[in-house]
Protein backbone atom coordinates (compact mmCIF):
# COMPACT_ATOMS: atom_id res chain seq x y z
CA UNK A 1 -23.49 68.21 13.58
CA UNK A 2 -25.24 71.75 13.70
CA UNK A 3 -28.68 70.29 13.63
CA UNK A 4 -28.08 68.48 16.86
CA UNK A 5 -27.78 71.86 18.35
CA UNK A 6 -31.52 72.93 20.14
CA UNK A 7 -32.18 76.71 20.56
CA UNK A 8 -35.14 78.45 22.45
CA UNK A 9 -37.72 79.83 20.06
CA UNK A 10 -37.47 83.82 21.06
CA UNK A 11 -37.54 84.21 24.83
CA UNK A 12 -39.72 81.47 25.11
CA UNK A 13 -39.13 78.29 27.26
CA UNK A 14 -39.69 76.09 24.04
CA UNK A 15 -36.48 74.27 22.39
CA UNK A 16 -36.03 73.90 18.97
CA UNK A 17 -34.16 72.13 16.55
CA UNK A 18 -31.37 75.01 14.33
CA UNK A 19 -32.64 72.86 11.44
CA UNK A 20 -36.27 71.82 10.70
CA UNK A 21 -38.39 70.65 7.58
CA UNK A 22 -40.77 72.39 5.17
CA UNK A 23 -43.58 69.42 4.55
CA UNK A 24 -44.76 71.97 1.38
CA UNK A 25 -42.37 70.10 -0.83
CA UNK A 26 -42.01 66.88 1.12
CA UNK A 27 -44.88 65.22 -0.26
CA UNK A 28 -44.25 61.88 -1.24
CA UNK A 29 -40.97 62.13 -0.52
CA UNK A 30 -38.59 59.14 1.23
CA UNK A 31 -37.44 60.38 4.51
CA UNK A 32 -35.88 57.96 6.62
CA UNK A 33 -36.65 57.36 10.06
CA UNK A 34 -33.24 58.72 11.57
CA UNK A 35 -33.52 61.80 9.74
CA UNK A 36 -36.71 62.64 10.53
CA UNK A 37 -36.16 61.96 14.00
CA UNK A 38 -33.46 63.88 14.45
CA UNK A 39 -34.99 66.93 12.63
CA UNK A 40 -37.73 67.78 14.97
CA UNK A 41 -39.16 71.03 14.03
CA UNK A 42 -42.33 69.93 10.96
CA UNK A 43 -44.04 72.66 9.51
CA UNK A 44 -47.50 71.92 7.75
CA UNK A 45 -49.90 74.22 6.15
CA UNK A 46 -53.34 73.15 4.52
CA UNK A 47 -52.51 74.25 0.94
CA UNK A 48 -48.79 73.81 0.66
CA UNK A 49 -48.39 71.89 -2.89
CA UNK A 50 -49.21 73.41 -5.67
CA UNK A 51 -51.27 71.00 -7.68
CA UNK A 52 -51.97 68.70 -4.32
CA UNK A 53 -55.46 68.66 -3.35
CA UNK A 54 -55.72 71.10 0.14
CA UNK A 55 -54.77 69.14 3.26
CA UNK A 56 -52.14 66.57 1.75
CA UNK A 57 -48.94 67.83 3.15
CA UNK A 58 -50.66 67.32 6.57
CA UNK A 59 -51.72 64.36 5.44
CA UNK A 60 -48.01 63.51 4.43
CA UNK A 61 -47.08 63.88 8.19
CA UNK A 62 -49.96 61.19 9.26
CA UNK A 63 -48.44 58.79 7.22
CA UNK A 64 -44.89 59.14 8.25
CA UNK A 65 -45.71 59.43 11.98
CA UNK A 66 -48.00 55.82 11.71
CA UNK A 67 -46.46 54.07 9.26
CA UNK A 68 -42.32 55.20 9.27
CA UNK A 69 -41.51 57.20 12.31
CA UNK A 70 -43.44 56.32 15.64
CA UNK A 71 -41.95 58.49 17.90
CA UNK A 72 -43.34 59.77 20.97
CA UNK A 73 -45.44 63.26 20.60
CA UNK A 74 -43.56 65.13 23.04
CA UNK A 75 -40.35 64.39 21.34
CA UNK A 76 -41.05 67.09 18.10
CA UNK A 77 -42.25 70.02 17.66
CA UNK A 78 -45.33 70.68 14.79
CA UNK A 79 -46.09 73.72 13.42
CA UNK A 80 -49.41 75.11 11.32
CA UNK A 81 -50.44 78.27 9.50
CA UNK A 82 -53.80 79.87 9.26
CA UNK A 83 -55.37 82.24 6.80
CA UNK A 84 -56.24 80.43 3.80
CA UNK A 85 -58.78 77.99 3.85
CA UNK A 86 -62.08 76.95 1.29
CA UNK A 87 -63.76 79.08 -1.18
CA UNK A 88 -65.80 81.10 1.66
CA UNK A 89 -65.07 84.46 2.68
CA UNK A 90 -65.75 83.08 5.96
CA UNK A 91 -63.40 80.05 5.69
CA UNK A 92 -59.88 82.28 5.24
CA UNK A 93 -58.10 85.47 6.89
CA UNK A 94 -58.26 85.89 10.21
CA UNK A 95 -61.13 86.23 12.11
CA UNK A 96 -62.23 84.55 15.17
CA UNK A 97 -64.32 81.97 13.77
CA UNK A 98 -61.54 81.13 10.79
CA UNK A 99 -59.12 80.99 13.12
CA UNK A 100 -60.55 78.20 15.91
CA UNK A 101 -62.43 76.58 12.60
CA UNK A 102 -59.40 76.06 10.78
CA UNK A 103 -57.16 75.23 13.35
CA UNK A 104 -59.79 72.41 14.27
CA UNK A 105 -60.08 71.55 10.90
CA UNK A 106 -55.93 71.22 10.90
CA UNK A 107 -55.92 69.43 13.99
CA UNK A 108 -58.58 66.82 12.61
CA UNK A 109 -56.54 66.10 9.27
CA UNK A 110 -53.20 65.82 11.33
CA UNK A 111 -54.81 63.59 13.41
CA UNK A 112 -53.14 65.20 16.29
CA UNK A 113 -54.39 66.58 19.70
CA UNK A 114 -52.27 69.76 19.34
CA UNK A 115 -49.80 71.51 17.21
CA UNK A 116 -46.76 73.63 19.11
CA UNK A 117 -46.97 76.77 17.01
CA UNK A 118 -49.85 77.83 15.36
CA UNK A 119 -48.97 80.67 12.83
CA UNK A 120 -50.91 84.19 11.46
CA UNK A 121 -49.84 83.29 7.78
CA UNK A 122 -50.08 87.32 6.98
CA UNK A 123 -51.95 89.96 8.54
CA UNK A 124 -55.52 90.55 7.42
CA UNK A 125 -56.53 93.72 7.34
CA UNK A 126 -60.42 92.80 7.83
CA UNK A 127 -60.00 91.70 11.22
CA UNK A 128 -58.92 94.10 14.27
CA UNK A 129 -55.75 92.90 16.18
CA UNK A 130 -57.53 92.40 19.17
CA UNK A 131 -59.73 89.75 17.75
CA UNK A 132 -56.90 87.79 16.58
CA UNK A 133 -54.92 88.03 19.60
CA UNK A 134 -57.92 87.18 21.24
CA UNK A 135 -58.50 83.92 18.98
CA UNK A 136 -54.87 83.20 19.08
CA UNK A 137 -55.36 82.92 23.54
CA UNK A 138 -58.12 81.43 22.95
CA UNK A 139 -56.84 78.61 21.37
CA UNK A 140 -53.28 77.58 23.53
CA UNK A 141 -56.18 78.32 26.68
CA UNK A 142 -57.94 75.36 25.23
CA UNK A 143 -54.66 73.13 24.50
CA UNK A 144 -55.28 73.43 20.78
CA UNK A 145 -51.51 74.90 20.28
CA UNK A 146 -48.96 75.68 22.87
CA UNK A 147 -47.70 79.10 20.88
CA UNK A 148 -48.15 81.14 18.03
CA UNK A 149 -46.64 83.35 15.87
CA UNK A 150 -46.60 85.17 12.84
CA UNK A 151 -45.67 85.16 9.36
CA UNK A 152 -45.04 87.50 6.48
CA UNK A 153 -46.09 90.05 9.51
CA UNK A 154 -44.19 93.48 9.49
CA UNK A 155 -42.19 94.27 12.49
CA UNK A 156 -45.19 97.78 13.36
CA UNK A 157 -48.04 94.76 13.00
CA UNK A 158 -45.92 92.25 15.54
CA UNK A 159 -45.25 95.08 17.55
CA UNK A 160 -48.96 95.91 17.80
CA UNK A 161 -50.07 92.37 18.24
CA UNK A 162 -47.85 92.49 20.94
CA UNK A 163 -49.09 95.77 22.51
CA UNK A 164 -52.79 94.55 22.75
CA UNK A 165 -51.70 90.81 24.27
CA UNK A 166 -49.91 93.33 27.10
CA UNK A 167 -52.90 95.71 27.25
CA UNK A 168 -55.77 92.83 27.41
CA UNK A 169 -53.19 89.91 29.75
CA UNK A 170 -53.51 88.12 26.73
CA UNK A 171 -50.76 85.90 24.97
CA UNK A 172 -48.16 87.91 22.52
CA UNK A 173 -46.88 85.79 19.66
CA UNK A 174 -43.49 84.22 20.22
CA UNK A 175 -42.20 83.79 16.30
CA UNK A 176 -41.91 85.03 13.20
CA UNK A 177 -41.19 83.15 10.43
CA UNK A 178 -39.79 85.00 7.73
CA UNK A 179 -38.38 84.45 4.50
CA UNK A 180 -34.50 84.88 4.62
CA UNK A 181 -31.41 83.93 2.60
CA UNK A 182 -28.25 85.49 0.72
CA UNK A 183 -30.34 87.59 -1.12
CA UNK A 184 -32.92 88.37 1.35
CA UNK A 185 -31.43 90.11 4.31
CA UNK A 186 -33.32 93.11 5.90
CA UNK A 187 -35.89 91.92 7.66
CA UNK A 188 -34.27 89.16 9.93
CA UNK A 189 -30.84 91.31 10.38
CA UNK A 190 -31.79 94.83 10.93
CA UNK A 191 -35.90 94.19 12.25
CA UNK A 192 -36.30 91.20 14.10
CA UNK A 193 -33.34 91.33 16.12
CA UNK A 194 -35.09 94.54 17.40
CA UNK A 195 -37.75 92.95 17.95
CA UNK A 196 -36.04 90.06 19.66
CA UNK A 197 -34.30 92.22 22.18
CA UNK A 198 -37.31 94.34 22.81
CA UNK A 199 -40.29 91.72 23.18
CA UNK A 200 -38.48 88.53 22.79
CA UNK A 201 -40.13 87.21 19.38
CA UNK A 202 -37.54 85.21 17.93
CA UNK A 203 -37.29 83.92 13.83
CA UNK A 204 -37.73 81.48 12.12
CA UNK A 205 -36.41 81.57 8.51
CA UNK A 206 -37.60 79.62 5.53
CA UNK A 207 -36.20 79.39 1.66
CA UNK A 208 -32.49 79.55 2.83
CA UNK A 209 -31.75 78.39 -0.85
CA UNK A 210 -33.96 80.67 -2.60
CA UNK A 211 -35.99 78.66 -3.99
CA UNK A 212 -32.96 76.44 -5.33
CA UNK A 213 -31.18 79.01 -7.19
CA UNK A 214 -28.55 78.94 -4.18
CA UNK A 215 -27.74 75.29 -5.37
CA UNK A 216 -26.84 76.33 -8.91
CA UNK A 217 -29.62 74.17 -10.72
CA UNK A 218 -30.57 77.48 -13.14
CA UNK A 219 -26.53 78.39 -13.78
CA UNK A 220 -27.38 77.33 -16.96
CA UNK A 221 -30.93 78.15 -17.74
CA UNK A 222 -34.15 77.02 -16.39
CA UNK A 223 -34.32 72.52 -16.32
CA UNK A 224 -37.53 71.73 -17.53
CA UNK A 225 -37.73 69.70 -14.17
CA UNK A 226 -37.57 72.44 -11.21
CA UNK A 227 -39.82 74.49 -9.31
CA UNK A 228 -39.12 77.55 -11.64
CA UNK A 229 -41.24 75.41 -14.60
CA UNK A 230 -44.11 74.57 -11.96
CA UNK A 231 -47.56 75.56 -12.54
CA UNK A 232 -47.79 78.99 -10.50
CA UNK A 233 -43.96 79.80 -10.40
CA UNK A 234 -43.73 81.63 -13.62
CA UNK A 235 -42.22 84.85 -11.31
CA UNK A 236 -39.58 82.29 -10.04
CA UNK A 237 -39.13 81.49 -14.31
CA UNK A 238 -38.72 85.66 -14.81
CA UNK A 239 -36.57 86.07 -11.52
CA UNK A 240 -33.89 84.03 -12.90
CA UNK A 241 -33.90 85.23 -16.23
CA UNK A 242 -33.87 89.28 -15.09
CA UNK A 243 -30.96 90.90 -14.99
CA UNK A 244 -31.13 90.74 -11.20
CA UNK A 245 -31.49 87.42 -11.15
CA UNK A 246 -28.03 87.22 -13.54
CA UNK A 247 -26.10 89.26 -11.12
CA UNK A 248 -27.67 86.52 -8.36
CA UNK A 249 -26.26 84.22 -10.43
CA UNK A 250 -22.90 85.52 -10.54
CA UNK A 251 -22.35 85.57 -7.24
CA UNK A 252 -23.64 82.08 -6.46
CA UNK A 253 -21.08 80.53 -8.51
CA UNK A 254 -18.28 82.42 -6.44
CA UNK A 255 -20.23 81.24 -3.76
CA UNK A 256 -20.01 77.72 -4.65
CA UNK A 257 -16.12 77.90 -5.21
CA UNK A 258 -16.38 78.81 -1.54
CA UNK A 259 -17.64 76.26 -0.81
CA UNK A 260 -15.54 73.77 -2.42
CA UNK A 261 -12.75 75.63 -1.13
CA UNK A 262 -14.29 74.99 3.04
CA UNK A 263 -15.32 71.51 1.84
CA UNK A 264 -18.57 71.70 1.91
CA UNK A 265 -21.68 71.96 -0.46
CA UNK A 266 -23.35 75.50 -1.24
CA UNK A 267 -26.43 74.41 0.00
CA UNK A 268 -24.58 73.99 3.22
CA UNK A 269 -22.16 77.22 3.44
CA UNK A 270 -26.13 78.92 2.87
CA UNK A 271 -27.66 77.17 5.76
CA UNK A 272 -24.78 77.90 8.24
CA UNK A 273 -24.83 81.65 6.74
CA UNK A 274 -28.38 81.72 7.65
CA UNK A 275 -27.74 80.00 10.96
CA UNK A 276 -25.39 82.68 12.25
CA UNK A 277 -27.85 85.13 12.33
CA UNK A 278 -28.72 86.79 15.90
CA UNK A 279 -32.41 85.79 16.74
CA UNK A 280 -32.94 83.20 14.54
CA UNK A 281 -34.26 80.18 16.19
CA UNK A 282 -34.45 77.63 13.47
CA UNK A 283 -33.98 77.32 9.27
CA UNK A 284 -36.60 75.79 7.63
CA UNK A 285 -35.46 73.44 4.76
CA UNK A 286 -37.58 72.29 1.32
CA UNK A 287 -36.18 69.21 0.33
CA UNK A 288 -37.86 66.25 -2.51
CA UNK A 289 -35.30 63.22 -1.23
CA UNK A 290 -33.06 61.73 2.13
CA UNK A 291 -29.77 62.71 0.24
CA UNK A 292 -30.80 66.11 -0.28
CA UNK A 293 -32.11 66.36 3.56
CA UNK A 294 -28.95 64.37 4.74
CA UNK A 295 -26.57 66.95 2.70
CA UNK A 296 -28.60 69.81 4.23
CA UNK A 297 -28.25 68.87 7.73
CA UNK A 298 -24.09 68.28 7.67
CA UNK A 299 -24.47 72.38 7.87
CA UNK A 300 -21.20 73.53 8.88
CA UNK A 301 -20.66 76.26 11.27
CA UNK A 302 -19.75 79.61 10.39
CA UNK A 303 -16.68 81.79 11.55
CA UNK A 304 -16.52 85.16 11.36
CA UNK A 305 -13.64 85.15 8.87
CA UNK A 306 -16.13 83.59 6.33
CA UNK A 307 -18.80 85.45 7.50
CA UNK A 308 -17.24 88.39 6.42
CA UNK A 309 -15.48 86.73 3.18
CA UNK A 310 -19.23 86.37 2.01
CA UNK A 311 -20.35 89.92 2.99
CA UNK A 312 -17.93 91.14 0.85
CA UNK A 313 -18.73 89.00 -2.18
CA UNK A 314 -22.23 89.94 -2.15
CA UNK A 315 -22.06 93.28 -0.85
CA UNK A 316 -25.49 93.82 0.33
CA UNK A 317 -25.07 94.02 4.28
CA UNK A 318 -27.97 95.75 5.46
CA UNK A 319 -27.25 98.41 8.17
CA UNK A 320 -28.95 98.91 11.31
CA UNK A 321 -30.25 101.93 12.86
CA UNK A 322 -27.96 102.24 15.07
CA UNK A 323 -24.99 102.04 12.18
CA UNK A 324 -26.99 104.76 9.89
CA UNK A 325 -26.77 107.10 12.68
CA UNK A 326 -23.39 106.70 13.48
């Protein structure tokens, strides 16, 4: 199976699972022990769940690691984000003191000694590159993370991070994580591979199924149970009911007759699609249940006859640089 498959994260020395798991919607969730093992790559943030109290999806991954999974620390890789915090202008963004505070504060609710990655959830423009890059050494020179990385960062602010990590010996980020998916195509096709080939930050993609409307669930309007009729996802409500969000449709159900047609599920073809990419490291999945999370990890993989089939259909290939010039 694909997600048996490990891949360096960038040029870095760390392995990774192709397929890892989103705790933002995992929240009281069933995940079985052989899933979970098997899926390696965790990603926790303190206010993932809309309508959780802060700190519960890192919670979430306490429990499961006591009470479910028990497996050895060194065996899986953990992953945080900092920039949002309390109420305080002093307890989000990322400054200095947010940074090593929050990560703490992470570190102390996930009851762990360390996370892997430790991610810039966004720029902030308050705070001067060097200071974060500064924090950022700081903490994998105190063992609080092994890496970090980016995310939501343009490819000039990674580049700059980058520059002043060379300039200072200090350590460059190693990841972005961006969001990527049929519909979502520019950044990790035409930027980061760039970047990948140039300072060796590899991706890491999230919302392969954007935001479920990959997996046909609004084909026929908006369910009164989905994340579209959340609290806080009223633009998720109004992008599938614009007329972009029709044309999305359109193409999704051609999409799925694909699928049926390789013998697979659409959430699967869309995984594999997004696992083709060049530079991408790992796919981040959302899933509420072990059937969804065992359907998502039979990904299939991709040839470039179907590859192609799927360009076509959609018809939004982004072009390099290199291709506009030529």
């Amino acid at each position: 199976p694909v997600f048996l498959f490990l891949r360096n994260l960038g040029k870095s020395g760390l392995r990774v699972s192709c397929l890892g798991l989103g705790t933002w919607v995992t929240f009281g969730s069933q995940i079985s022990d052989e899933v979970s093992y098997v899926t390696m790559v965790w990603d926790t943030l303190f206010i993932y769940c809309s309508g959780l109290n802060q700190g519960h999806t890192e919670c979430f991954l306490v429990v499961l690691n006591k009470y479910t999974w028990k497996q050895k620390r060194s065996s899986y890789v953990v992953t945080t984000k900092i920039y949002w915090g309390g109420q305080a202008e002093t307890e989000r963004g990322l400054s200095r003191k947010h940074i090593i505070e929050g990560l703490r504060g992470s570190l102390s609710r996930l009851q762990l000694d360390y996370v892997d990655i430790v991610f810039a959830n966004r720029n902030d423009v308050n705070s001067p590159m060097e200071e974060i890059v500064r924090a950022m050494t700081f903490v994998i020179n105190q063992g609080m993370s092994m890496y970090w990385g980016t995310s939501r960062w343009s490819a000039m602010e990674i580049m700059e991070a980058y520059s002043v990590a060379r300039q200072f010996n200090l350590i460059p980020p190693v990841c972005e994580q961006a969001e990527y998916h049929y519909f979502q195509r520019d950044k990790v096709e035409v930027q980061l591979p760039e970047l990948y080939h140039k300072i060796g930050v590899g991706a890491m993609t999230w919302s392969p199924l954007a935001c479920g409307l990959i997996t046909g669930k609004y084909s026929e309007g908006v369910p009164d149970i989905s994340r579209a009729n959340m609290k806080g996802y009223q633009w998720l409500k109004e992008r599938v009911n614009s007329e972009e969000g029709c044309k999305q449709l359109a193409k999704i159900k051609e999409l799925h007759l694909m699928a049926d047609r390789l013998g697979c599920t659409a959430a699967q073809l869309a995984i594999a699609w997004c696992l083709r990419s060049e530079g991408v490291s790992s796919v981040l999945m959302g899933v509420s249940n072990t059937d969804q999370l065992v359907e998502n990890l039979g990904a299939l993989r991709m040839t470039s006859q179907t590859v192609a089939e799927i360009d076509s259909l959609l018809g939004n290939k982004p072009h390099s640089k290199k291709e506009s010039r030529a």
